[in-house]
Protein backbone atom coordinates (compact mmCIF):
# COMPACT_ATOMS: atom_id res chain seq x y z
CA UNK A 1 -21.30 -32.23 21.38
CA UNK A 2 -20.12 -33.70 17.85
CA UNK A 3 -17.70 -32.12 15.72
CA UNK A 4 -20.50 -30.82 13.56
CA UNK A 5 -22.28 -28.79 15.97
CA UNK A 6 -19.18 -27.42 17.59
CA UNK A 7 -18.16 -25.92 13.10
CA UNK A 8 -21.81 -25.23 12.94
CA UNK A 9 -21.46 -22.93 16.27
CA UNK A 10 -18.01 -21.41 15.24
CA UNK A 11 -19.33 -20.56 12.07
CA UNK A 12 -22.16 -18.65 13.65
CA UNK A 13 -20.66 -16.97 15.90
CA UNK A 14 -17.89 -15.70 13.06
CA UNK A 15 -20.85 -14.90 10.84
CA UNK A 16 -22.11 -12.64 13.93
CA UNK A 17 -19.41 -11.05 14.74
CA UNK A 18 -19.41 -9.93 10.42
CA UNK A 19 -22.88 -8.67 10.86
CA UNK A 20 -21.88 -6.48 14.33
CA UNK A 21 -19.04 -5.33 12.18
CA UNK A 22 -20.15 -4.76 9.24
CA UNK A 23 -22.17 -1.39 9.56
CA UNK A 24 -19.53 0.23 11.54
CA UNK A 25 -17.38 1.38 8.24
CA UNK A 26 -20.27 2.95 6.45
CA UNK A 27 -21.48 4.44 9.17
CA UNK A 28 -18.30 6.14 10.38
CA UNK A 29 -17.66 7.64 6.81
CA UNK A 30 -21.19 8.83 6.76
CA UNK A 31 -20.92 10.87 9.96
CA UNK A 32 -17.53 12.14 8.60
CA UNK A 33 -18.80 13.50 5.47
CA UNK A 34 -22.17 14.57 7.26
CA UNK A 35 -19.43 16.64 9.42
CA UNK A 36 -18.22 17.91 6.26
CA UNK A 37 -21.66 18.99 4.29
CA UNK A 38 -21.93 20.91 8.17
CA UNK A 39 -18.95 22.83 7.82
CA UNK A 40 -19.68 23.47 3.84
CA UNK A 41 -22.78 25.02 5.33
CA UNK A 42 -22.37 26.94 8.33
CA UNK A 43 -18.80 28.00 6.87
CA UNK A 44 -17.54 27.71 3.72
CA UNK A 45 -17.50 25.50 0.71
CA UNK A 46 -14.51 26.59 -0.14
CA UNK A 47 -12.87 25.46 3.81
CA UNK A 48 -14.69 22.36 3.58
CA UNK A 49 -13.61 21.39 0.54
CA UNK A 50 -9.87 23.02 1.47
CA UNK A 51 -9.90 20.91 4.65
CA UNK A 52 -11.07 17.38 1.97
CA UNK A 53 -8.01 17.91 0.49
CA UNK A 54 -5.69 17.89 3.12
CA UNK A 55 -7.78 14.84 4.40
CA UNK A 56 -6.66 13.01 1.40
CA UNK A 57 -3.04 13.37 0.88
CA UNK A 58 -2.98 12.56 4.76
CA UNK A 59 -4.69 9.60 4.04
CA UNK A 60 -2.25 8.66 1.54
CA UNK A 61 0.41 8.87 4.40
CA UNK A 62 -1.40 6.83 6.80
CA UNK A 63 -1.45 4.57 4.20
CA UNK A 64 2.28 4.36 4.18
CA UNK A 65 2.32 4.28 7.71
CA UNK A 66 -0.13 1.19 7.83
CA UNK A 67 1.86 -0.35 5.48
CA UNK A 68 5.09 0.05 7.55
CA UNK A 69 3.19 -0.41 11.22
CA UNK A 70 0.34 -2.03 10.34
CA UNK A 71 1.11 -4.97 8.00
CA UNK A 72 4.97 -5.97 9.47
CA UNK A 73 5.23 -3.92 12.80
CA UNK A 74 8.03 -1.09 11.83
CA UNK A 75 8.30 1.78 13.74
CA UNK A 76 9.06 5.37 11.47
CA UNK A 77 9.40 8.16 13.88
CA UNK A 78 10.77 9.85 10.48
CA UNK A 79 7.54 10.53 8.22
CA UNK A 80 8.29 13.82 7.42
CA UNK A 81 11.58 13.71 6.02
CA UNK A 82 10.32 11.00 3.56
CA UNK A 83 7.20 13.74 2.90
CA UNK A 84 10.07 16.47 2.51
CA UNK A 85 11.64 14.11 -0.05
CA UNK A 86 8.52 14.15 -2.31
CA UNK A 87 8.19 17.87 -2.14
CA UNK A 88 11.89 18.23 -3.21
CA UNK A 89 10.86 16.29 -6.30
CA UNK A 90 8.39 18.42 -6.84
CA UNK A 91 10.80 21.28 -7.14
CA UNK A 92 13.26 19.43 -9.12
CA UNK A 93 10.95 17.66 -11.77
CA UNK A 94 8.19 21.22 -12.42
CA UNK A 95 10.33 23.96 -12.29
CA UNK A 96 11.50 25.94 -15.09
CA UNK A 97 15.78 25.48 -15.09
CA UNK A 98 17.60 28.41 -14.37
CA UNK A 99 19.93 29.20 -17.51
CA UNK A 100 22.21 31.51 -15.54
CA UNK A 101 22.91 29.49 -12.77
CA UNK A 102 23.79 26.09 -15.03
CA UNK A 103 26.11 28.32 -16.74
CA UNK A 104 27.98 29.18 -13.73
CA UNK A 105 28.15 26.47 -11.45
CA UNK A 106 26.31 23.48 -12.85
CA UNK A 107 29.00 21.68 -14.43
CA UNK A 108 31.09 22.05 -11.15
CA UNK A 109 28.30 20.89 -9.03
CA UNK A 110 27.61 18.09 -11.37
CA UNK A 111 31.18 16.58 -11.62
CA UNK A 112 31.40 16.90 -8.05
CA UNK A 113 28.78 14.69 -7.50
CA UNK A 114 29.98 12.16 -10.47
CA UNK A 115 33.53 12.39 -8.76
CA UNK A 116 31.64 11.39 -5.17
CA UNK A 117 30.04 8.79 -6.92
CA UNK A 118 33.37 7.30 -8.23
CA UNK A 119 35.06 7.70 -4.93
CA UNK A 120 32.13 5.15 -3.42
CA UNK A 121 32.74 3.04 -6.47
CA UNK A 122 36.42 2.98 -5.75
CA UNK A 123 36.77 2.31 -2.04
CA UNK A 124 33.85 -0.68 -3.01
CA UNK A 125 36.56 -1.99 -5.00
CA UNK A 126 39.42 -1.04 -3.07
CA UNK A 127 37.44 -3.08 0.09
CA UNK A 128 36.76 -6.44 -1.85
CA UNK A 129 40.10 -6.15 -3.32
CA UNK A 130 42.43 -6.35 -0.75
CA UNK A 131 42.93 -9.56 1.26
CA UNK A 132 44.46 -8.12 4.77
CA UNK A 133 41.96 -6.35 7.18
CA UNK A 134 44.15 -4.37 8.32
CA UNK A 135 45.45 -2.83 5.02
CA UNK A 136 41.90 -2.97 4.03
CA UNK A 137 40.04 -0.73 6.47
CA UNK A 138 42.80 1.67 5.92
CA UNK A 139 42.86 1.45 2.35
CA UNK A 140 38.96 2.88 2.19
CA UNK A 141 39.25 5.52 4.95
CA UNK A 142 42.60 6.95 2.39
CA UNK A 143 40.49 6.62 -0.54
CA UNK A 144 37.51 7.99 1.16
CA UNK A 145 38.86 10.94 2.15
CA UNK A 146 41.10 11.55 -0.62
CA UNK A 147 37.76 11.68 -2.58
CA UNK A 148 35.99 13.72 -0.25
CA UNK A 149 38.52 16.60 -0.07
CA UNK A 150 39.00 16.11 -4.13
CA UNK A 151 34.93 16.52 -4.22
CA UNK A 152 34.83 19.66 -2.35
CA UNK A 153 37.25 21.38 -4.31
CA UNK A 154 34.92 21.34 -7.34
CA UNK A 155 31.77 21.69 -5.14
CA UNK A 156 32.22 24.79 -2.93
CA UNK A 157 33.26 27.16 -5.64
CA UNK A 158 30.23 25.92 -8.33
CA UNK A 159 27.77 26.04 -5.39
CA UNK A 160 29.18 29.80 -4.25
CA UNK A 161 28.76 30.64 -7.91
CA UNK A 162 24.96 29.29 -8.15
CA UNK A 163 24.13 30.99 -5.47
CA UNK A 164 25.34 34.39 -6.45
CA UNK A 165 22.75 34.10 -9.68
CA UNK A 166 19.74 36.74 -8.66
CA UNK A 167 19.78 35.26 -4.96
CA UNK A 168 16.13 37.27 -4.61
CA UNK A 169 14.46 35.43 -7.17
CA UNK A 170 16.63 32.05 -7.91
CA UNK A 171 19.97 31.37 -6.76
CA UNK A 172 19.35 27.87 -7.57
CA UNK A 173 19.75 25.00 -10.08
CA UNK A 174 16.11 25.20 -11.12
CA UNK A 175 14.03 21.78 -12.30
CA UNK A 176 13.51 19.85 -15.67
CA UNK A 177 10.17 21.89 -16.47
CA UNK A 178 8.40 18.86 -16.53
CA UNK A 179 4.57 18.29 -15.66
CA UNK A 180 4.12 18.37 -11.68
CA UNK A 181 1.99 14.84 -12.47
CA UNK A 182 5.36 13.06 -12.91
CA UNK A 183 6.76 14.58 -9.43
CA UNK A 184 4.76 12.66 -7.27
CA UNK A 185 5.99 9.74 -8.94
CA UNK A 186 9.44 10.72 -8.78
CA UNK A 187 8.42 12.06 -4.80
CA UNK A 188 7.99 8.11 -4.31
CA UNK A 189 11.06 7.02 -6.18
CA UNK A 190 13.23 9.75 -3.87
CA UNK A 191 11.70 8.60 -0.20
CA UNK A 192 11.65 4.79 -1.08
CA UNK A 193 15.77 5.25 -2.46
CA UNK A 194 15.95 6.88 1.34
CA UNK A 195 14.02 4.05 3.18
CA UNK A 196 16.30 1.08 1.55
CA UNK A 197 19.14 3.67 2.94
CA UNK A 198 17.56 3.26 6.20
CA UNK A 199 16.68 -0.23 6.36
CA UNK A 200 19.88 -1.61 4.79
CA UNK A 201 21.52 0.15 8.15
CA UNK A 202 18.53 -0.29 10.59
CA UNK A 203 16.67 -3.91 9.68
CA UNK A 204 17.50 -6.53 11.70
CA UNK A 205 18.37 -4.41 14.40
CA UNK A 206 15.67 -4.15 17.80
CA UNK A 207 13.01 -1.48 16.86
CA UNK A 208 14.07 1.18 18.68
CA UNK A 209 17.64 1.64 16.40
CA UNK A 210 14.77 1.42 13.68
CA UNK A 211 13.10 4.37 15.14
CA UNK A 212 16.09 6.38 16.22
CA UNK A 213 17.22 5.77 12.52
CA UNK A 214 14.26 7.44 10.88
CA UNK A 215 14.42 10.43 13.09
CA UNK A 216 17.53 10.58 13.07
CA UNK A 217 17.26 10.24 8.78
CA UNK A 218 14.62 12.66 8.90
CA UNK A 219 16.17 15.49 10.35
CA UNK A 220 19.34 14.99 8.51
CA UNK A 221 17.07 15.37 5.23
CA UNK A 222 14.99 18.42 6.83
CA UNK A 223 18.61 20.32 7.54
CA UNK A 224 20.01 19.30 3.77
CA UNK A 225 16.74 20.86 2.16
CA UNK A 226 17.00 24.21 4.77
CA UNK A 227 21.03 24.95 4.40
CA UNK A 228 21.44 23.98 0.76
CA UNK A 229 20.36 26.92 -0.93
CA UNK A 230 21.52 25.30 -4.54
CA UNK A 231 18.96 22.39 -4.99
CA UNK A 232 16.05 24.15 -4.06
CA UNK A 233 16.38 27.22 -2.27
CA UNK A 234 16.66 26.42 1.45
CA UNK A 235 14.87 28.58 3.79
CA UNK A 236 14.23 31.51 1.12
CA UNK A 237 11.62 28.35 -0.06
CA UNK A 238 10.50 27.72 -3.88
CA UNK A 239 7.12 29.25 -5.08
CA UNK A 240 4.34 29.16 -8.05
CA UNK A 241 5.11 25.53 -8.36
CA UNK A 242 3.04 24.87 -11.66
CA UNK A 243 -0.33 23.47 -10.84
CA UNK A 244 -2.61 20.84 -12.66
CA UNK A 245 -6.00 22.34 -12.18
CA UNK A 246 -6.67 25.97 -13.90
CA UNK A 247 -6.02 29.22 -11.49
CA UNK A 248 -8.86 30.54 -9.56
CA UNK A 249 -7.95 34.26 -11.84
CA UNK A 250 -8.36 32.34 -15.05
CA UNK A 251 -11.71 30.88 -14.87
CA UNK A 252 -12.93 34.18 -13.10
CA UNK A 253 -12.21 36.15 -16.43
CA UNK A 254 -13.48 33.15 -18.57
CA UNK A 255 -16.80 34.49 -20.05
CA UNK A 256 -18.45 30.44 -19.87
CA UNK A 257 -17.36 30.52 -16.41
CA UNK A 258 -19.12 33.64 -15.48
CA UNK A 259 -22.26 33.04 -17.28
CA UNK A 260 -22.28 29.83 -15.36
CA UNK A 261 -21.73 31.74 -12.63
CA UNK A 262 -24.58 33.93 -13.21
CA UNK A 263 -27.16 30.66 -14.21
CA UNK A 264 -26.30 29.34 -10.49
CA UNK A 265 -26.51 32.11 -8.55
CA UNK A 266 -23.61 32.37 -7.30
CA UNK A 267 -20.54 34.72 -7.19
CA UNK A 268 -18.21 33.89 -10.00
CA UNK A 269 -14.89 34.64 -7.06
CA UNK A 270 -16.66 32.26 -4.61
CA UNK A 271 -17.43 29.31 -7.44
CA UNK A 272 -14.19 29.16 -9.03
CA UNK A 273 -12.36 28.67 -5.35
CA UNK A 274 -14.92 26.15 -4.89
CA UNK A 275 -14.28 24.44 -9.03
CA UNK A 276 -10.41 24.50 -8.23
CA UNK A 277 -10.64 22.62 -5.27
CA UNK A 278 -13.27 20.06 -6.52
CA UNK A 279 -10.14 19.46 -9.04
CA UNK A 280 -7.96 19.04 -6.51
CA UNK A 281 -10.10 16.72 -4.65
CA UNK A 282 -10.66 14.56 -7.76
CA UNK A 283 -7.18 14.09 -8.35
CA UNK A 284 -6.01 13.28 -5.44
CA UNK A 285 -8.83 11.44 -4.75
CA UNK A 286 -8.05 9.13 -7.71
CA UNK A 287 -4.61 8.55 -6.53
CA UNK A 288 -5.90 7.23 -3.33
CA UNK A 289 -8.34 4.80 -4.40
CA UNK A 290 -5.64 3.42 -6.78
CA UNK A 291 -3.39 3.29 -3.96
CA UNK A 292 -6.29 1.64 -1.54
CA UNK A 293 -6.89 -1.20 -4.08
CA UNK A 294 -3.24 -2.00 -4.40
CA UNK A 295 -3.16 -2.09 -0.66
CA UNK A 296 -6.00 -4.14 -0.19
CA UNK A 297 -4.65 -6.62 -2.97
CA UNK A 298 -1.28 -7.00 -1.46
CA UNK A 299 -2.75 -7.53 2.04
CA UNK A 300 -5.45 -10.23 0.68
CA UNK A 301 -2.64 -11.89 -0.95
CA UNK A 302 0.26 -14.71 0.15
CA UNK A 303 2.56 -11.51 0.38
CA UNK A 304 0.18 -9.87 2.79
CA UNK A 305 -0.27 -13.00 4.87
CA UNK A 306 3.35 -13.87 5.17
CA UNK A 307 4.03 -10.06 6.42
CA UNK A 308 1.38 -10.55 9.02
CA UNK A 309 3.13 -13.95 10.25
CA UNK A 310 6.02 -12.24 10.25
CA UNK A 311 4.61 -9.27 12.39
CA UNK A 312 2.93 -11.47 14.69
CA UNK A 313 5.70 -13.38 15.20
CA UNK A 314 9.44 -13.27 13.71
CA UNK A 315 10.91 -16.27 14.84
CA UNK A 316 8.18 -18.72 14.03
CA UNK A 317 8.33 -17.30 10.52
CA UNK A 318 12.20 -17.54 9.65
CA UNK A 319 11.97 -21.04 11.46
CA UNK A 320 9.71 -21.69 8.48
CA UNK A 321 12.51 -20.25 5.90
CA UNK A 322 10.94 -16.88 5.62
CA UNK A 323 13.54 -14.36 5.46
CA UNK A 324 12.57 -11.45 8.09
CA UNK A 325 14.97 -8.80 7.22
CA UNK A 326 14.41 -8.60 3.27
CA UNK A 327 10.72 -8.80 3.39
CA UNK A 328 10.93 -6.00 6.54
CA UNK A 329 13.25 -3.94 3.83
CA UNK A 330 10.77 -4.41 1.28
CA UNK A 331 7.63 -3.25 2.83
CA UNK A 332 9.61 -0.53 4.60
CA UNK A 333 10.59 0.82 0.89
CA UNK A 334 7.38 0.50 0.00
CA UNK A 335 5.34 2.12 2.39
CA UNK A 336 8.19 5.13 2.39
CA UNK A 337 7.48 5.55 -0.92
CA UNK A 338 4.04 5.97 -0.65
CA UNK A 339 4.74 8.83 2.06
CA UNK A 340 6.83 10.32 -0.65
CA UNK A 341 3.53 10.54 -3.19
CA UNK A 342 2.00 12.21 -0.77
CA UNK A 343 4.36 14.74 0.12
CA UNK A 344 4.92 15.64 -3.59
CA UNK A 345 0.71 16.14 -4.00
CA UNK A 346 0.89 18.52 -0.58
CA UNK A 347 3.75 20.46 -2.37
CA UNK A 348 1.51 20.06 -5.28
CA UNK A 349 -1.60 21.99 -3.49
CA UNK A 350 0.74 24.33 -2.04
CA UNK A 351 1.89 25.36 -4.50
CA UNK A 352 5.13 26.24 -2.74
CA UNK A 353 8.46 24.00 -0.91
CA UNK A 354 8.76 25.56 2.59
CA UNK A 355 11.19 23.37 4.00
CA UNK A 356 10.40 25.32 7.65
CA UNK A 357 6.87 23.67 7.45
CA UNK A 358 8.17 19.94 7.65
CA UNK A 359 8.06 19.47 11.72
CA UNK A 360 9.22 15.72 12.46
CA UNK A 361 7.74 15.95 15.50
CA UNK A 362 4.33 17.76 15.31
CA UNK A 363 2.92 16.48 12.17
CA UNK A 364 4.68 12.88 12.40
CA UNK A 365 2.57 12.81 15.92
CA UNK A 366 -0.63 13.29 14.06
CA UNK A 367 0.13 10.92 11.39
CA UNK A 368 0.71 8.47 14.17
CA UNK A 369 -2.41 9.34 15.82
CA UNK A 370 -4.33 8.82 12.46
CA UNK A 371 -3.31 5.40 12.28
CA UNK A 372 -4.19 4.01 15.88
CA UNK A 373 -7.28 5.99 16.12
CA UNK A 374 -8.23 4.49 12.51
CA UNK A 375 -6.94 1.25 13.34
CA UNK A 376 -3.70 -0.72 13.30
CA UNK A 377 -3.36 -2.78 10.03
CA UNK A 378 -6.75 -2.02 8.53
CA UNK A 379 -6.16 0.24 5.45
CA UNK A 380 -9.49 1.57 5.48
CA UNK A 381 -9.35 2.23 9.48
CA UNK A 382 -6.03 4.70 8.63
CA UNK A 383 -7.91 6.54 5.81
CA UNK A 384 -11.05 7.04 8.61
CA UNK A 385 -8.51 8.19 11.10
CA UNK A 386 -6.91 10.72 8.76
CA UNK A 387 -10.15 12.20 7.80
CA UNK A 388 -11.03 12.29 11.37
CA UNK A 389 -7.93 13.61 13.07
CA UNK A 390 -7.22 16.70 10.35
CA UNK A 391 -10.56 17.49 10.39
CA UNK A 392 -10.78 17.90 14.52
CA UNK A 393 -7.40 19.16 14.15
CA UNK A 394 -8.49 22.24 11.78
CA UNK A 395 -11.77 22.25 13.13
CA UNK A 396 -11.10 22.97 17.11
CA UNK A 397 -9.36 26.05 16.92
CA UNK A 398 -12.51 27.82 15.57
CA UNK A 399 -14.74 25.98 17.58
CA UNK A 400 -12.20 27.22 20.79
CA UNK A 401 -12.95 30.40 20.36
CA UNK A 402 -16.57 30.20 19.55
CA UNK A 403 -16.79 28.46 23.18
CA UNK A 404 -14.14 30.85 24.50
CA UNK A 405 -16.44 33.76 23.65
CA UNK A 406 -19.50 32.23 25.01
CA UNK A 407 -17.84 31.25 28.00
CA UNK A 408 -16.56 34.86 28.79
CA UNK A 409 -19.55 36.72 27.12
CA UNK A 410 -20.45 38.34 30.83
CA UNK A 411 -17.01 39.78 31.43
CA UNK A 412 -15.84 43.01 29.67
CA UNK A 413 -14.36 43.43 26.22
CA UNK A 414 -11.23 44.63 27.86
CA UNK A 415 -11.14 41.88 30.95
CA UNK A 416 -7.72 40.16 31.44
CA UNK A 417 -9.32 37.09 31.57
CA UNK A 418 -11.18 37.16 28.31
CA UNK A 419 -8.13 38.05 26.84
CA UNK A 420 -6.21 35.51 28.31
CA UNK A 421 -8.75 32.91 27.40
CA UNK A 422 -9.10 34.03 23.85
CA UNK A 423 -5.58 33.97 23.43
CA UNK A 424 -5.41 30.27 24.63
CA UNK A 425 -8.40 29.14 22.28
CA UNK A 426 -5.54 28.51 19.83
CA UNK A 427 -4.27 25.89 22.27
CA UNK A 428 -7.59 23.93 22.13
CA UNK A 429 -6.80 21.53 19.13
CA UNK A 430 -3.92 19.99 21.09
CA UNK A 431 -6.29 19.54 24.19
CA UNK A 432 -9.11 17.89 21.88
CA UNK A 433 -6.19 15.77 20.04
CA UNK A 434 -5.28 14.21 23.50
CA UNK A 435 -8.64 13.73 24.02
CA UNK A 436 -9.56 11.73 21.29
CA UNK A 437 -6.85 10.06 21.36
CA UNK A 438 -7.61 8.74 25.11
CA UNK A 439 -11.28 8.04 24.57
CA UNK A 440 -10.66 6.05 21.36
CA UNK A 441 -7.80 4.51 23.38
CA UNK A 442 -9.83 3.36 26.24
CA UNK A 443 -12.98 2.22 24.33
CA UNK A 444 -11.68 1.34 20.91
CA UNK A 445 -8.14 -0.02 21.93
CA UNK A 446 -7.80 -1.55 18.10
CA UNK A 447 -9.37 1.01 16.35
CA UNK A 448 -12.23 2.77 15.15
CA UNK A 449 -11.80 0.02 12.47
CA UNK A 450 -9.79 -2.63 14.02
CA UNK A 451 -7.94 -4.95 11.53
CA UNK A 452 -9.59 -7.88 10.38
CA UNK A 453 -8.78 -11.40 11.58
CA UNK A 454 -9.04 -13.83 8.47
């Protein structure tokens, strides 16, 4: 066989494999928003576009999973800390300040922290300064804990004195009053500052200090927001963050809105729940497809081929000069910022920081699940997988009890059994979660949409 016909065959067969592959992605999104128009139907518009929502913003975190898992092989067991991060900014950069409480505590609280700062600043100094170890290492622990003890001094009294302001209502600093926009922005700014943190201590380590790291990160960040009533309210949470779309209350006594109302058919309550949520969907919608094509780009590009090289194989590449713990630092910052985004925007639909509802373990399971079921370093596989997995994962607690009550239809109202299978329905979405994850597992190992070999 001549060299020709052996291109000529490889080509083909390349060319085949494109045309197998190619109707998979369409088709998959159709079914999913098929699945969608369903529930809009035989539910709600208003759930179907609530549960769109949610679909997004986890998309957006998949996305900074991929780019973290998918493109250079990192493993962050910590994605909700970096999501708790973002919602934090959305506290600090929307809400009103509090007057009262800057006027009794936040000078204190703010030279404490420049005093901290200058205590790092110093024992940098005092460290490069001196020539003899020894001398050294004690120099910085004196200076480190002089500082420390210096810093609490001026921090304890101005954070007692914060809190004391109207603890009901405030007891806290307050934000800037800015536009919520700008949070999710400043979201990413906050969880990428904590994943160069992370990877400054973790890179270059094996991957399991890399994943005990982010945990470990991630519940230190989870406790700060909880017991540190000052910044944003710990447990006693932050509400009526200001939103970007128009309340549901305002466009119901808008007389346009209720003459439109009346043109359509509908109920004026029902449409503006459904108008409100087509917002939401539109921005956050917007924000992903930005995000997507910056993704895609930087994948496509030398960058995104060097990180895959590097992935694939991390000796090979710094034999060729590449050097593996910057660019791991870099993509690691980047993809924790984009986690960040998209904790600000669920804060954002919220409308409220519950620092309680940021569970490293449950809902930085799912996030992992969107991404393999999606598929492993295909962007457009983890946005599939997100929409997927939230949607079964909302989805099959209703449809447990629907079966739950056709299955014990026969018995009587007040049977033990019905009541203890009822009561279990709840329990359904993990059982369907582990079972989606084991079919796709064990018939799509790579992926609904595996990642493409170029």
């Amino acid at each position: 066989m001549t060299d020709t016909s052996v291109s000529r065959g490889r080509f083909r067969a390349r060319m085949g494999g494109l045309v197998r592959q190619t109707p998979r992605k369409p088709t998959l999104f159709a079914v999913m928003a098929a699945l969608f128009c369903l529930a809009g139907l035989l539910q709600s518009w208003s759930l179907a576009l609530s549960i769109l929502n949610l679909c997004l913003i986890s998309a957006i975190m998949a996305l900074g999973l991929n780019i973290q898992w998918g493109y250079a092989g990192l493993f962050n067991a910590g994605v909700m800390g970096f999501a708790a991060l973002g919602g934090l900014a959305a506290v600090l950069v929307s809400m009103p300040p509090v007057t009262a409480a800057w006027q009794a505590g936040g000078a204190g609280v703010a030279l404490a922290l420049v005093f901290a700062l200058l205590t790092i600043l110093a024992a940098v100094y005092v460290r490069r300064g001196l020539r003899r170890p020894r001398y050294r290492k004690l120099a910085v622990a004196l200076v480190l804990l002089v500082g420390y003890l210096a810093a609490r001094q001026m921090f304890e009294p101005a954070v007692r004195a914060i809190e004391s302001v109207n603890p009901a209502d405030s007891g806290y600093l307050g934000g800037f009053g800015l536009p919520i926009f700008l949070s999710w922005l400043v979201g990413g700014v906050f969880a990428a500052a904590a994943g160069w943190a992370v990877g400054k201590i973790s890179l270059g380590l094996r991957s399991d200090y890399l994943a005990i790291a982010t945990l470990g990160i991630s519940e230190i960040v989870i406790a700060f927001l909880k017991y540190e009533e000052w910044l944003a309210r710990g447990v006693k949470n932050v509400t009526g963050l200001p939103r970007p779309v128009p309340y549901e209350v305002d466009l119901q006594h808008a007389v346009w809105f209720r003459e439109w109302a009346e043109g359509l058919g509908a109920s004026h309550v029902d449409l503006s729940s459904v108008v409100v949520r087509l917002c939401y969907a539109g921005l956050f919608a917007l924000v992903l497809v930005i995000l997507m094509w910056l993704s895609e780009a930087a994948l496509r590009s030398p960058w995104g081929r060097m990180m895959r090289a590097i992935r694939d194989n991390e000796t090979a590449a710094g034999a060729m000069g590449k050097d593996v713990t910057s660019r791991h630092l870099q993509v690691f910052v980047l993809g924790s910022a984009v986690i960040g985004i998209a904790g600000a925007m669920l804060a954002t639909l919220d409308g409220q920081f519950t620092p309680n509802s940021y569970q490293p373990m449950r809902f930085t399971f799912l996030i992992w699940v969107m991404v393999i079921v999606g598929g492993s370093g295909n962007n457009w596989g983890a946005v599939l997988g997100s929409v997927m997995v939230w949607y079964v994962w909302v989805e099959a607690e209703p449809l447990g009890l629907w079966l739950m009550d056709i299955l014990t239809f026969p018995l009587a109202p007040d049977s033990p059994i019905r009541s203890h299978l009822m009561s279990s329905a709840a329990h359904m979405r993990l059982v369907v979660m582990g079972l989606v994850l084991l079919l796709v597992l064990r018939f799509a190992p790579r992926g609904l949409i595996p990642e493409e070999r170029r």
